[in-house]
Protein backbone atom coordinates (compact mmCIF):
# COMPACT_ATOMS: atom_id res chain seq x y z
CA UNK A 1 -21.14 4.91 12.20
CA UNK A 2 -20.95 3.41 8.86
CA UNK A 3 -19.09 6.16 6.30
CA UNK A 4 -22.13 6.09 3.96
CA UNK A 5 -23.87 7.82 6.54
CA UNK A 6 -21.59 10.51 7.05
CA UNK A 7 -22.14 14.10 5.46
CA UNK A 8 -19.15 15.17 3.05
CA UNK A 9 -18.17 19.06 4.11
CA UNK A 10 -19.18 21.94 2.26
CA UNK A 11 -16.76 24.69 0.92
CA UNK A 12 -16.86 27.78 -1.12
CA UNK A 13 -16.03 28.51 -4.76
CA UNK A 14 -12.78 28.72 -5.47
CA UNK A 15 -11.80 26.62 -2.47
CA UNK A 16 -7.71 25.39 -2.78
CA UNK A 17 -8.60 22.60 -0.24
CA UNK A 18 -5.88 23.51 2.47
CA UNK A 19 -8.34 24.62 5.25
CA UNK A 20 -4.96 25.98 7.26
CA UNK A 21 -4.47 28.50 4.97
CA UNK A 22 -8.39 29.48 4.88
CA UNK A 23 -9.86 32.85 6.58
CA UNK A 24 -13.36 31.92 4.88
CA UNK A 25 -16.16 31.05 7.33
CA UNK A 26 -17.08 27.42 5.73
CA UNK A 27 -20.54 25.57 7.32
CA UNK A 28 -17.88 23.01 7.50
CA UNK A 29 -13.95 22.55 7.48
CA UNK A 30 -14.89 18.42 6.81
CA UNK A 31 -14.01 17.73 3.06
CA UNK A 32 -14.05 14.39 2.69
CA UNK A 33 -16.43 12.88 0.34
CA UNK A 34 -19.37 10.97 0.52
CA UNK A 35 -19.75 7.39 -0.61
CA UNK A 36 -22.02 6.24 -3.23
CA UNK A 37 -25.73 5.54 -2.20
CA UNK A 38 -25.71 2.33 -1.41
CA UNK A 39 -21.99 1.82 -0.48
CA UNK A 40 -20.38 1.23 3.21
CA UNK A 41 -17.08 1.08 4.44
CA UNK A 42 -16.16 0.82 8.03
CA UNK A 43 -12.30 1.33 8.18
CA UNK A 44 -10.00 2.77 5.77
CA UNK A 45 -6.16 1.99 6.23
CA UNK A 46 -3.37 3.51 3.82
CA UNK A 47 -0.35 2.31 3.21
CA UNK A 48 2.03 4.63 2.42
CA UNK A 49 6.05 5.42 1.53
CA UNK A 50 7.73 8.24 0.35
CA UNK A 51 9.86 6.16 -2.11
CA UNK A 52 8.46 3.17 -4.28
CA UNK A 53 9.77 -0.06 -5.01
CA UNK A 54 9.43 -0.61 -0.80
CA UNK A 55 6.29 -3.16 -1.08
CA UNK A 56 3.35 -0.84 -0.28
CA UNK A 57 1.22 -3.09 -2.72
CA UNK A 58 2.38 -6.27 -1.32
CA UNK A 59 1.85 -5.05 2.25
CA UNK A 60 -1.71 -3.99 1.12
CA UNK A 61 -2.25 -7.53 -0.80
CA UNK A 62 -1.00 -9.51 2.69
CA UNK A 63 -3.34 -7.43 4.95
CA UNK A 64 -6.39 -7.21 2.42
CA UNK A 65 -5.78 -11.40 2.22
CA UNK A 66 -5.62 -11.73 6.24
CA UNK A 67 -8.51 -10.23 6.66
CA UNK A 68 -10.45 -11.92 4.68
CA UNK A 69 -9.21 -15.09 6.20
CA UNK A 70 -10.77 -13.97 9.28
CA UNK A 71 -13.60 -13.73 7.86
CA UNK A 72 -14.12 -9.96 7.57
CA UNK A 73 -15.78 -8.28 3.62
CA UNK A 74 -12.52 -6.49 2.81
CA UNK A 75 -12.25 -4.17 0.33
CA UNK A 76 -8.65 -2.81 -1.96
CA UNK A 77 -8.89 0.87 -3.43
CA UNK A 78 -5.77 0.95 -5.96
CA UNK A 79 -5.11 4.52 -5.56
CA UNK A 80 -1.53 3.92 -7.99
CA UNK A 81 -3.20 5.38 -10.81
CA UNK A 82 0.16 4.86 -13.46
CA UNK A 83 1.55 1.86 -11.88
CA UNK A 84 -1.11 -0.62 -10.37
CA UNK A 85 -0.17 -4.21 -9.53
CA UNK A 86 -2.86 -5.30 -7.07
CA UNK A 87 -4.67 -7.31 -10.17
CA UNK A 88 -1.44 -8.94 -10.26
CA UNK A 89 -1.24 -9.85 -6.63
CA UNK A 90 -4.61 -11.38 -6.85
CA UNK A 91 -4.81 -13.17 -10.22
CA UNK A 92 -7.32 -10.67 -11.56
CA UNK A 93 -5.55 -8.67 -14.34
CA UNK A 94 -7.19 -9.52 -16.96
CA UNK A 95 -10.89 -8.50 -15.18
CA UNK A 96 -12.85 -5.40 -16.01
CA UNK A 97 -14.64 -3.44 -13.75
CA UNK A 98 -18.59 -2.93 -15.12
CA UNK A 99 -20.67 0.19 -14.58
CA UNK A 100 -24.46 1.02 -15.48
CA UNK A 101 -26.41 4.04 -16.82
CA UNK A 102 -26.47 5.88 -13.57
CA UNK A 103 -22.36 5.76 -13.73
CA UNK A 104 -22.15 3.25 -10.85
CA UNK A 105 -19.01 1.65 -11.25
CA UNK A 106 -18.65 -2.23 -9.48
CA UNK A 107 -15.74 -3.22 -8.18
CA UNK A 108 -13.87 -6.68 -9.45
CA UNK A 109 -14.42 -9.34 -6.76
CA UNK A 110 -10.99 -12.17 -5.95
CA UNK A 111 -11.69 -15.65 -5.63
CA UNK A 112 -12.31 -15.11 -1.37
CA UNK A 113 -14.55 -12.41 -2.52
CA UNK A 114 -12.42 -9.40 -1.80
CA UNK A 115 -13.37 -6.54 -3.96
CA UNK A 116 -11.12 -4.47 -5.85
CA UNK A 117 -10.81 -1.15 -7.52
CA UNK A 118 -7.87 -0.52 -9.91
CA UNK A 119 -7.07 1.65 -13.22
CA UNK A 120 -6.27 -1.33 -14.92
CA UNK A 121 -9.50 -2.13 -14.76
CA UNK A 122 -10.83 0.18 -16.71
CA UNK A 123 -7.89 0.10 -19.47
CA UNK A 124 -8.45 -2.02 -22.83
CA UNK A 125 -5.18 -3.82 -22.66
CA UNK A 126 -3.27 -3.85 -18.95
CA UNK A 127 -0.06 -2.34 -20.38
CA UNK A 128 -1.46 0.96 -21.46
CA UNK A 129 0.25 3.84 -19.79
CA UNK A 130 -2.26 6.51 -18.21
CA UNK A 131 -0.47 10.23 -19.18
CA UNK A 132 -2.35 12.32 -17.02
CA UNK A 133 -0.79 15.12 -14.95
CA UNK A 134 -0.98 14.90 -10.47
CA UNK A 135 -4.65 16.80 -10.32
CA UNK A 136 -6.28 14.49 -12.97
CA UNK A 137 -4.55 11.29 -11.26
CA UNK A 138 -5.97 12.57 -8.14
CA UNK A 139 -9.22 13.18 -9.25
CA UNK A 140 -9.38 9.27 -10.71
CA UNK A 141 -8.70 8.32 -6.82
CA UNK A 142 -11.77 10.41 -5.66
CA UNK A 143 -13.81 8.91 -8.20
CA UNK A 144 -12.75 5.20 -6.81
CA UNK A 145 -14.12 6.52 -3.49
CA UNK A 146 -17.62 8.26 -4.79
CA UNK A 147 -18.27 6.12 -7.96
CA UNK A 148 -18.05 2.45 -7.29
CA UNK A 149 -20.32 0.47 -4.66
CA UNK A 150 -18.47 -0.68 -2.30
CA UNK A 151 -21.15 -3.42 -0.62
CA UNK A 152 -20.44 -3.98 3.08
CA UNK A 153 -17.10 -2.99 3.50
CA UNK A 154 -15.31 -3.92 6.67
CA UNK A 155 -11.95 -2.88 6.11
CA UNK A 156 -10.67 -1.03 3.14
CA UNK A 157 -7.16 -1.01 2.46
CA UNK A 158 -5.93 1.83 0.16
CA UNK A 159 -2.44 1.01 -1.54
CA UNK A 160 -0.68 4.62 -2.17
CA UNK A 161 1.87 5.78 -4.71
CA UNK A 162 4.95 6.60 -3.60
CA UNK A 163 6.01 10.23 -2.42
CA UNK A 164 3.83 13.06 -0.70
CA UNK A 165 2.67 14.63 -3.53
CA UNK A 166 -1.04 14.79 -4.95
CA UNK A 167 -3.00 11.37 -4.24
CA UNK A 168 -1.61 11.29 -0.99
CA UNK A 169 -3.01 14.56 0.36
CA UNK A 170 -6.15 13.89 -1.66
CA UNK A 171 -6.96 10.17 0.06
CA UNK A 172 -6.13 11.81 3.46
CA UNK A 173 -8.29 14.99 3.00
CA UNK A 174 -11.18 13.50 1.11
CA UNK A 175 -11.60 9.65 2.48
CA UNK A 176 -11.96 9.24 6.37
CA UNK A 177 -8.71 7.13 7.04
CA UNK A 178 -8.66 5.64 10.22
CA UNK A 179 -4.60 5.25 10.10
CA UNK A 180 -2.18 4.17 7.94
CA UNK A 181 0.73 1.73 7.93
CA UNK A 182 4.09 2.84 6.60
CA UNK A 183 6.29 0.22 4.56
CA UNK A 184 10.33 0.37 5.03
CA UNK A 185 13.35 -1.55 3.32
CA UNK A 186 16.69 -1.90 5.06
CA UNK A 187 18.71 0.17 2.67
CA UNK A 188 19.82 3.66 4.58
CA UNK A 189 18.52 6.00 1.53
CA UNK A 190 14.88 4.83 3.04
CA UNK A 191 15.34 6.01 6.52
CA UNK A 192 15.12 9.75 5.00
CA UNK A 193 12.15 8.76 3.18
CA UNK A 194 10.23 6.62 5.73
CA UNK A 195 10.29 10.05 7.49
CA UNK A 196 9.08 12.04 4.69
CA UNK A 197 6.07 10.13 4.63
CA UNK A 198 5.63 9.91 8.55
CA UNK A 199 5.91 13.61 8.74
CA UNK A 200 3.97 14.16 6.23
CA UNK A 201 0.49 12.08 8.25
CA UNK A 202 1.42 13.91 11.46
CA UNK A 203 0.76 17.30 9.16
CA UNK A 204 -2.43 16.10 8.13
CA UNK A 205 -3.50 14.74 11.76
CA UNK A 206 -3.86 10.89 10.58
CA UNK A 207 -2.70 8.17 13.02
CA UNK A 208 0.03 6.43 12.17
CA UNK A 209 -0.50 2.63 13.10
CA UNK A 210 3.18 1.28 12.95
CA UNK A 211 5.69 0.72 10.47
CA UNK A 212 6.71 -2.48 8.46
CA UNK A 213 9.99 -3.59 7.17
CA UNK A 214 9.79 -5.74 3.97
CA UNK A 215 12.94 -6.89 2.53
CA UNK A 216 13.88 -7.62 5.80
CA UNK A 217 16.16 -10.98 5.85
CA UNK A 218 16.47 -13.97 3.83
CA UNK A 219 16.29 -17.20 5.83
CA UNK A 220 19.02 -19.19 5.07
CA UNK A 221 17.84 -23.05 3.45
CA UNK A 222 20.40 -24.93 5.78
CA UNK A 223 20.52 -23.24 8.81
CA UNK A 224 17.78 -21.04 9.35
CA UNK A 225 19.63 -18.03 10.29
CA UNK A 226 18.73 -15.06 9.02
CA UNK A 227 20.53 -13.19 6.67
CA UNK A 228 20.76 -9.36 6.33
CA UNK A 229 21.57 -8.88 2.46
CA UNK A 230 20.85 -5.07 2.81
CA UNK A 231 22.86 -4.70 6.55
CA UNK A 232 21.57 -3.55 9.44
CA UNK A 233 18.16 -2.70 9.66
CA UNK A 234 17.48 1.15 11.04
CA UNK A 235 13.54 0.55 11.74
CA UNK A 236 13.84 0.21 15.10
CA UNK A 237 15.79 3.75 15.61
CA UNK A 238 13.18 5.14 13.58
CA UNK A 239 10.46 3.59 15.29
CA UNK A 240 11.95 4.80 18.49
CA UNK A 241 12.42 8.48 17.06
CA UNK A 242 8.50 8.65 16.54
CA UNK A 243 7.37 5.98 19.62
CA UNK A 244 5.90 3.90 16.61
CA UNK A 245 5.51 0.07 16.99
CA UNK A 246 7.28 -1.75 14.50
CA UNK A 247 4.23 -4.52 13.31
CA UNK A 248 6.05 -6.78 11.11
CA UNK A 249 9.07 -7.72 9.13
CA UNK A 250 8.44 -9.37 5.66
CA UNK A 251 11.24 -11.35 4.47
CA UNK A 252 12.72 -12.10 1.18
CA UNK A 253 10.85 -14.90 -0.16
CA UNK A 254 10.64 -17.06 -2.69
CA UNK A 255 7.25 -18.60 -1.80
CA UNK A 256 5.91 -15.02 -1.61
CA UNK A 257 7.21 -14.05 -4.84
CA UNK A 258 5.28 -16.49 -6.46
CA UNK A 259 2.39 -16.22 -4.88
CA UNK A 260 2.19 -12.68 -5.85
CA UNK A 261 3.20 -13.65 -9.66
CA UNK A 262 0.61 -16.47 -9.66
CA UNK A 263 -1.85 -14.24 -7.88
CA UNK A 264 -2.32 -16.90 -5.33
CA UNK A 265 -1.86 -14.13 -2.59
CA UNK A 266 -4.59 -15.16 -1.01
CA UNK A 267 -3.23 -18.63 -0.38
CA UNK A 268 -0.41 -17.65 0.99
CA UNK A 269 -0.36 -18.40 4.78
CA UNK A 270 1.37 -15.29 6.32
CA UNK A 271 1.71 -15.29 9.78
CA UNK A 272 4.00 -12.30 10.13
CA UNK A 273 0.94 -10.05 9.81
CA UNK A 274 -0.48 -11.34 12.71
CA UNK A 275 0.46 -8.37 14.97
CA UNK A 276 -0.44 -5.86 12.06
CA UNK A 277 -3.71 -7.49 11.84
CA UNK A 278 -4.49 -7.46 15.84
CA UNK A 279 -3.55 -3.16 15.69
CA UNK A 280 -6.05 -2.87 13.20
CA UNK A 281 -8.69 -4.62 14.59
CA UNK A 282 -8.57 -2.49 18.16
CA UNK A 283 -9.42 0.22 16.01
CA UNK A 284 -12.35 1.78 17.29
């Protein structure tokens, strides 16, 4: 059933929105919210890390492109409220997103016709810092859910902020994720992380799809070996720990990196996501 059509739960007054420390008798312990009339989205997939700088928005950007190459209406909810780069990624930065009288907001649409939602668009100039404290920031995400028409959404992919703190719990207790994808780099200080943020979905009862490595290897110009810049990789030991499937590994790329500056990410041909895409599409 199509998520406009679902009923958003009812609480009480005063509710702190952690139903496992609740005694109250609620009609319903379902929080999430409801779309906007006239919205529908299918699927929801996060991507998510405990640290930043791993490639959560480039993950999101590669999956939200594949997609639409297959020929799906794919949708990108920029829930980094203070440091968005998916307008980047897609050559749209300098795009506003337009609203009407009855405080629809509608989203900005890419070149393949991939809509997007981002607090840049809604900025006057793309550099201004948002100084908002974690409730407020959290609040903005909601409102990317409830406020803006999302037409015919197959698949929504929701690029996270690092950590576990406030927009994470919000997008996992108020928009009905069907699983999330957890981005990696090689360096050992991740491994801690990485587990952070796995631990942290298995608390809230949202499947965890897989992990992906980015950073993973450069491919050496000559030869075509692979090189590990960063060492050896530990996503396969944590993969193991927590029987995940490990879907891709992104390497260090020049050809990416530009298509991400140019925001020609949609013309990038990226057939390391294949796998990534085929776990998301059994979805059911």
């Amino acid at each position: 059933m199509a998520q406009s059509e679902k009923k958003a739960g009812q609480s009480d007054s005063g509710c702190t929105h952690n139903c496992s420390t609740c005694g109250a008798s609620c009609k319903s312990k379902d929080m999430r919210a409801q779309l906007r009339a006239g919205s529908c989205v299918k699927k929801v997939i996060g991507v998510v890390s405990g640290k930043g700088g791993v490639g959560k928005s480039l993950v999101t950007s590669l999956l939200a492109a594949k997609f639409s190459k297959l020929g799906k209406r794919v949708a990108v909810l920029d829930a980094d409220i203070t440091g968005p780069s998916i307008p980047t990624s897609f050559g749209v930065a300098e795009e506003k997103a337009m609203g009407d009288k009855s405080g629809a907001i509608y989203p900005v649409e890419t070149k393949s016709g991939i809509q997007l939602m981002s607090m840049n668009f809604l900025l006057e100039h793309e550099t201004d810092p948002v100084f908002w404290r974690g409730p407020v920031i959290a609040g903005a995400v909601k409102q990317f859910w409830t406020d803006v028409v999302w037409k015919d959404v197959d698949y929504m992919f929701v690029d996270m902020p690092p950590g576990t703190g406030d927009v994470p719990l919000t997008v996992f207790q108020s928009l009905p994720v069907d699983g999330i994808i957890v981005v990696s780099s090689p360096q050992q200080l991740v491994r801690v992380i990485v587990e952070k943020a796995v631990k942290m979905a298995e608390e809230m009862k949202i499947p965890i799809l897989g992990l992906i490595e980015n950073m993973s290897y450069v491919t050496c110009p000559d030869c075509n070996k692979e090189i590990y810049i960063y060492g050896k990789s530990n996503i396969d030991e944590i993969a193991m720990n927590y029987h995940l499937p490990v879907l891709a590994r992104i390497p260090i790329s020049e050809e990416i990196s530009r298509a991400v500056d140019e925001g020609e990410i949609e013309m990038l041909q990226a057939d390391f996501m294949e796998p990534t895409a085929r776990i998301i599409e059994d979805l059911h």
